[in-house]
N, C-alpha and C. Protein backbone atom coordinates (compact mmCIF):
# COMPACT_ATOMS: atom_id res chain seq x y z
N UNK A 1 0.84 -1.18 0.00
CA UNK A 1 0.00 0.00 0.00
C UNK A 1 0.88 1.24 0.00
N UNK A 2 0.70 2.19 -0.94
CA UNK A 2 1.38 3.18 -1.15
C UNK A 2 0.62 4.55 -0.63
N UNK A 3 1.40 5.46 -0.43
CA UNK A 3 0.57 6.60 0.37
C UNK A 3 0.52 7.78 -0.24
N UNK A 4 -0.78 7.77 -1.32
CA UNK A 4 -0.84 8.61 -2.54
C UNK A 4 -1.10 9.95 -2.20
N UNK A 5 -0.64 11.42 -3.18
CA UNK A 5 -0.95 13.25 -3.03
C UNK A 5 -2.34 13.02 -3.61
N UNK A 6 -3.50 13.47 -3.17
CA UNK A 6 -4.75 13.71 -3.69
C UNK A 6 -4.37 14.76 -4.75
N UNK A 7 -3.90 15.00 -6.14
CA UNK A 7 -3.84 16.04 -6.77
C UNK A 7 -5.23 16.67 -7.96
N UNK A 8 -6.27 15.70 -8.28
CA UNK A 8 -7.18 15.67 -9.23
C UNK A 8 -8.38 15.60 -8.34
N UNK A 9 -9.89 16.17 -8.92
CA UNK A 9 -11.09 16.07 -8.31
C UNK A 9 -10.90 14.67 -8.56
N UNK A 10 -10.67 13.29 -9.15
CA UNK A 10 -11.13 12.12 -8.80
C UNK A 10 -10.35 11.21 -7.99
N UNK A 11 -8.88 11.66 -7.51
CA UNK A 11 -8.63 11.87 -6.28
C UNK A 11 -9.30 12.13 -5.18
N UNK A 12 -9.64 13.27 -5.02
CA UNK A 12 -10.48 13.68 -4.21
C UNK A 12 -11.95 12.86 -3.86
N UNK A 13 -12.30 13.00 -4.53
CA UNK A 13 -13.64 12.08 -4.53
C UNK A 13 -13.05 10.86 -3.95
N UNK A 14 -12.18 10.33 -4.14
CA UNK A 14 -11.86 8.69 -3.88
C UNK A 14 -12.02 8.91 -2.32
N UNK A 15 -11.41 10.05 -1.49
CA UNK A 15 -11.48 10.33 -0.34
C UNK A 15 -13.00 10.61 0.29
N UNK A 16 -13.94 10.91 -0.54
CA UNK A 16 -14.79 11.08 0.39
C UNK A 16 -15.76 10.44 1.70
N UNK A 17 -15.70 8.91 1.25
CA UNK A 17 -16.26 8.32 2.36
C UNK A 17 -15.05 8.48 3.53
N UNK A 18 -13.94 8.00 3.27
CA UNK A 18 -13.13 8.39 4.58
C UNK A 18 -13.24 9.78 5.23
N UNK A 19 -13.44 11.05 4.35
CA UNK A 19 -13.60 12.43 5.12
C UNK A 19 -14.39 12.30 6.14
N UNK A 20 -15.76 12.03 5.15
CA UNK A 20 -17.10 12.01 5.96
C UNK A 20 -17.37 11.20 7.20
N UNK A 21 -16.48 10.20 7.19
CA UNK A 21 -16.56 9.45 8.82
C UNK A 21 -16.00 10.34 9.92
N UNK A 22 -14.72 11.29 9.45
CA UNK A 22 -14.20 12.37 10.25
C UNK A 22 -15.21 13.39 10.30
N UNK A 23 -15.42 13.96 9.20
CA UNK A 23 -16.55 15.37 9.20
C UNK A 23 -17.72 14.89 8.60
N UNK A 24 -18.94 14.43 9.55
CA UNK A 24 -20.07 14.05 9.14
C UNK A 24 -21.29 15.24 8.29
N UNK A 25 -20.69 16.30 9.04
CA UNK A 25 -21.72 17.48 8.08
C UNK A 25 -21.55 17.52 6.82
N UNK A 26 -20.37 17.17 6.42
CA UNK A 26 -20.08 17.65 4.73
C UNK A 26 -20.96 17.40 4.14
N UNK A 27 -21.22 17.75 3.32
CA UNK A 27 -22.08 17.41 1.77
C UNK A 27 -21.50 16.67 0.69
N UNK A 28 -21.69 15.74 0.07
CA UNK A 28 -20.81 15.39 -1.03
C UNK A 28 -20.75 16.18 -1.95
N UNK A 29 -22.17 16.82 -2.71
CA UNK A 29 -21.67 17.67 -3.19
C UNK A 29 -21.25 18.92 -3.28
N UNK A 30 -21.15 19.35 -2.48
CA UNK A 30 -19.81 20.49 -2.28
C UNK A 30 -18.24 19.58 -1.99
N UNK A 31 -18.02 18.62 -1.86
CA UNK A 31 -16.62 17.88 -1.20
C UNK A 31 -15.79 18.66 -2.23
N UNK A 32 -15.87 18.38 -3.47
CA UNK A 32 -14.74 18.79 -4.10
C UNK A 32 -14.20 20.31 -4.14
N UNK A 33 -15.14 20.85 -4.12
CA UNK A 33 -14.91 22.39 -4.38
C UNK A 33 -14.12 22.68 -2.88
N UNK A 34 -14.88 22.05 -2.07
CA UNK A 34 -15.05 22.48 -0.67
C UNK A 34 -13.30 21.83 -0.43
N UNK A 35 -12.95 21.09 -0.80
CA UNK A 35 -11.03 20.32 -0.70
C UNK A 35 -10.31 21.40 -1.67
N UNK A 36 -10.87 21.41 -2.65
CA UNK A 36 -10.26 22.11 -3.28
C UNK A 36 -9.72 23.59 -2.76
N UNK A 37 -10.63 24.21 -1.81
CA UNK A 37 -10.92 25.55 -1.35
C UNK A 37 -9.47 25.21 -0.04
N UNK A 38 -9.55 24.32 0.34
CA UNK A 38 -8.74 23.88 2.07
C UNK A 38 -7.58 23.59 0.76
N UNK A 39 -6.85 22.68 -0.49
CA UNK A 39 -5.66 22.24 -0.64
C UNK A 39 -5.43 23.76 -1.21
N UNK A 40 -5.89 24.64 -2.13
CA UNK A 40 -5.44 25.87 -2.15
C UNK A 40 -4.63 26.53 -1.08
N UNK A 41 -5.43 26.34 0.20
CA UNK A 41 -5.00 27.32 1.24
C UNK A 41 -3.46 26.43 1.93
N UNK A 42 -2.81 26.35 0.87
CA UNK A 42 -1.71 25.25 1.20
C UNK A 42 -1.19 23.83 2.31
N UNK A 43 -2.30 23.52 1.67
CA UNK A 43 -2.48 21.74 2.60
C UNK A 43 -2.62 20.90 1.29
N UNK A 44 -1.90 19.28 1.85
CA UNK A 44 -2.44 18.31 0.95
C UNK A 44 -3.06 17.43 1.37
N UNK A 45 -3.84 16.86 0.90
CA UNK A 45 -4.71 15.75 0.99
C UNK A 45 -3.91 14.04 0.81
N UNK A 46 -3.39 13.28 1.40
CA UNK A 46 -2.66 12.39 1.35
C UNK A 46 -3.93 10.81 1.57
N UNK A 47 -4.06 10.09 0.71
CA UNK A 47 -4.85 8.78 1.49
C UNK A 47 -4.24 7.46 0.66
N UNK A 48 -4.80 6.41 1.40
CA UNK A 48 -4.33 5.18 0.89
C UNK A 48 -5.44 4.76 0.00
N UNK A 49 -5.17 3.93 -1.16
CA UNK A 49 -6.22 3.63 -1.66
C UNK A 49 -6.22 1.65 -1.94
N UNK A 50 -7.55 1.25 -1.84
CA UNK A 50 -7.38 -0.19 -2.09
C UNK A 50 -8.94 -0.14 -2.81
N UNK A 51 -8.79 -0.57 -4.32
CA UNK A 51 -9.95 -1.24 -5.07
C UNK A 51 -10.56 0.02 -5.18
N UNK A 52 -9.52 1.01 -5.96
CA UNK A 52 -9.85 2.29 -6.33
C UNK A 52 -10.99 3.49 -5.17
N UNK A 53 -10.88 2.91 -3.77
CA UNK A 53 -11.42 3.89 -2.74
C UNK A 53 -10.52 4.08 -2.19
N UNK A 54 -10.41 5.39 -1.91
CA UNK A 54 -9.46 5.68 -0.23
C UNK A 54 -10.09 5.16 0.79
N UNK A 55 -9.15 4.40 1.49
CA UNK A 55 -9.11 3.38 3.07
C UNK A 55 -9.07 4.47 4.16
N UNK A 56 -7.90 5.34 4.14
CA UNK A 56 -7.33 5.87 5.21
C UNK A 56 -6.68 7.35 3.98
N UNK A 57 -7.12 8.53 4.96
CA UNK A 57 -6.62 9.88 4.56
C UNK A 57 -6.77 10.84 5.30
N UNK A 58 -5.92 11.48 5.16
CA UNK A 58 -5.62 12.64 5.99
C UNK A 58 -5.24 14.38 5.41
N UNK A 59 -5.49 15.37 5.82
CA UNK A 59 -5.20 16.55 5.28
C UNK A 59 -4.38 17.46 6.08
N UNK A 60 -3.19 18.01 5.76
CA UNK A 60 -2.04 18.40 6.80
C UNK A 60 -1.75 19.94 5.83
N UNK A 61 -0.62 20.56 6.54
CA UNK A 61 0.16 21.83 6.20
C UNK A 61 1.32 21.54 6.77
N UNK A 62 1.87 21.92 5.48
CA UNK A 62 3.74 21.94 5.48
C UNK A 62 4.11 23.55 5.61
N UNK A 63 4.70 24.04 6.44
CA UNK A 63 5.87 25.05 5.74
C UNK A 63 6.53 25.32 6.97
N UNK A 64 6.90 26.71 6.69
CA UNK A 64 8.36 27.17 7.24
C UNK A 64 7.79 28.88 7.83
N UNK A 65 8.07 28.97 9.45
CA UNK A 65 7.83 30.02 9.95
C UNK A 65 8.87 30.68 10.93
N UNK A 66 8.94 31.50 11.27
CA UNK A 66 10.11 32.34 11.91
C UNK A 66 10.03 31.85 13.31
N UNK A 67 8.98 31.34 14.01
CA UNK A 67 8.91 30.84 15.07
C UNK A 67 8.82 29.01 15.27
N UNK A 68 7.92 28.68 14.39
CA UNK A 68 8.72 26.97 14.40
C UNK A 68 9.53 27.05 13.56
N UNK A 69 10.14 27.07 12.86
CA UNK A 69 11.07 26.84 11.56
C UNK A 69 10.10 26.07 10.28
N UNK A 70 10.70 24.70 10.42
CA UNK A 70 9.73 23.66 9.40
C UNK A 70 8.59 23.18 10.52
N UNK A 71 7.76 22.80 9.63
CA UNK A 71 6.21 22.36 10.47
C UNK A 71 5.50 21.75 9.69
N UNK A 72 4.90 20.32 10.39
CA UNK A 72 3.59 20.00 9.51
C UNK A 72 2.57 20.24 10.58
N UNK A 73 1.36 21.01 9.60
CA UNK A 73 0.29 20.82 10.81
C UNK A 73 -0.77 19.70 10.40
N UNK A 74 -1.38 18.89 11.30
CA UNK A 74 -2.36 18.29 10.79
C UNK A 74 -3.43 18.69 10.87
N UNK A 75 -4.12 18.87 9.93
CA UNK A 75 -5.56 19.56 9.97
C UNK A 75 -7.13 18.35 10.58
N UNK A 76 -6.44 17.06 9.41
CA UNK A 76 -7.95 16.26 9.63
C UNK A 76 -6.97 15.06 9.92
N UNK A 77 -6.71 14.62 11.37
CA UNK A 77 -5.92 13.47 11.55
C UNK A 77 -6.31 11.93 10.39
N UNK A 78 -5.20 11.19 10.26
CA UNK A 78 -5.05 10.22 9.70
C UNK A 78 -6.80 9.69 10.16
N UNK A 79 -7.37 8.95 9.21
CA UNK A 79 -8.86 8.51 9.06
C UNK A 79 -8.98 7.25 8.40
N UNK A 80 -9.16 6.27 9.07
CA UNK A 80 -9.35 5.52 8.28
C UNK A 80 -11.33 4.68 8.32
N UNK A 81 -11.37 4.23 7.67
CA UNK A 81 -12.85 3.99 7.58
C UNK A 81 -13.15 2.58 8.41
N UNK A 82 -14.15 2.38 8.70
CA UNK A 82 -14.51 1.31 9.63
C UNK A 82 -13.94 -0.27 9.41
N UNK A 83 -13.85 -0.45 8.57
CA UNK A 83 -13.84 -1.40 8.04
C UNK A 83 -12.67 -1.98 7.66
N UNK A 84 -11.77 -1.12 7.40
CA UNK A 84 -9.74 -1.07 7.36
C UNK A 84 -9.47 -0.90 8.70
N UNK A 85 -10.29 -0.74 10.19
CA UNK A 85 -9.25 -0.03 11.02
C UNK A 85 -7.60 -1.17 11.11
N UNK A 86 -8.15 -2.24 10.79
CA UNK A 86 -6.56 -3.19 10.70
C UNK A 86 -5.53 -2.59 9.82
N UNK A 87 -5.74 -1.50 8.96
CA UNK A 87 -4.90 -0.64 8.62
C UNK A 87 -4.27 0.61 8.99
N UNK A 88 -4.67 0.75 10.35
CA UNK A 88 -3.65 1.71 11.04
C UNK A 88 -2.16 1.86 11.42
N UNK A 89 -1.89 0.25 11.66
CA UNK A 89 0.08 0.58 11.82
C UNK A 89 0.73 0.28 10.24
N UNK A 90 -0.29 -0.48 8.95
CA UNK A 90 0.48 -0.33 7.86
C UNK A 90 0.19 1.22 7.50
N UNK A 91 -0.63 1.98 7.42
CA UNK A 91 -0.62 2.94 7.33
C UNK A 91 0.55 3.97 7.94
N UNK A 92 0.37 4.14 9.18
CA UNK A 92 1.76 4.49 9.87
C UNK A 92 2.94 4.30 9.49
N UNK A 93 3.46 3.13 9.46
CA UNK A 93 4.69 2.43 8.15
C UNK A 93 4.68 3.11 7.12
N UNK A 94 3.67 2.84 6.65
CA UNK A 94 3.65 3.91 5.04
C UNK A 94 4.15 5.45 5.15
N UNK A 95 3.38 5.75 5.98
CA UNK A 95 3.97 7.40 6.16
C UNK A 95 4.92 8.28 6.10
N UNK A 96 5.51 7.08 7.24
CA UNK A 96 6.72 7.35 8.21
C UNK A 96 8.20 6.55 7.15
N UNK A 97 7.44 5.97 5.71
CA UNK A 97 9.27 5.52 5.57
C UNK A 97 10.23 6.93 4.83
């Protein structure tokens, strides 16, 4: 399992059942616009995918500030959907190589 950049709306979409277990209000249809609006504001969307759905994803911020230096922030912690939770330490592995 590889730990793919959400860069395309069908990317994105692949993520949405995993969002929505984190953020139940969303709408599907607004999801894309609505990711699109958050990866603009310089975050990426990172998830695993198995049988063309995202399992497990997460949305973070990278950069560089005068007071932390480098930083990731995590916005929507690592998520994985009910049904993968046995994919939490390959996930982790994945991340972290």
């Amino acid at each position: 399992m590889d730990v793919k950049t959400a860069t395309t709306d069908t990317d994105i979409l692949k993520c949405w059942q995993v969002m929505f277990e984190l953020r139940p209000y969303l709408k599907e249809e607004n999801f894309p616009l609505d990711m699109r609006r958050t990866l603009d504001d310089n975050r990426k969307l990172i998830y695993i995918e198995e049988e063309k759905v995202a399992v497990a994803a997460s949305v973070f911020e990278e950069g560089y500030n005068l007071y932390r230096g480098k930083y990731i922030y995590i916005d929507d912690r690592l998520q994985i959907i009910p049904f993968q939770r046995g994919l939490t330490l390959q996930a982790s592995i994945s991340l972290y190589r």
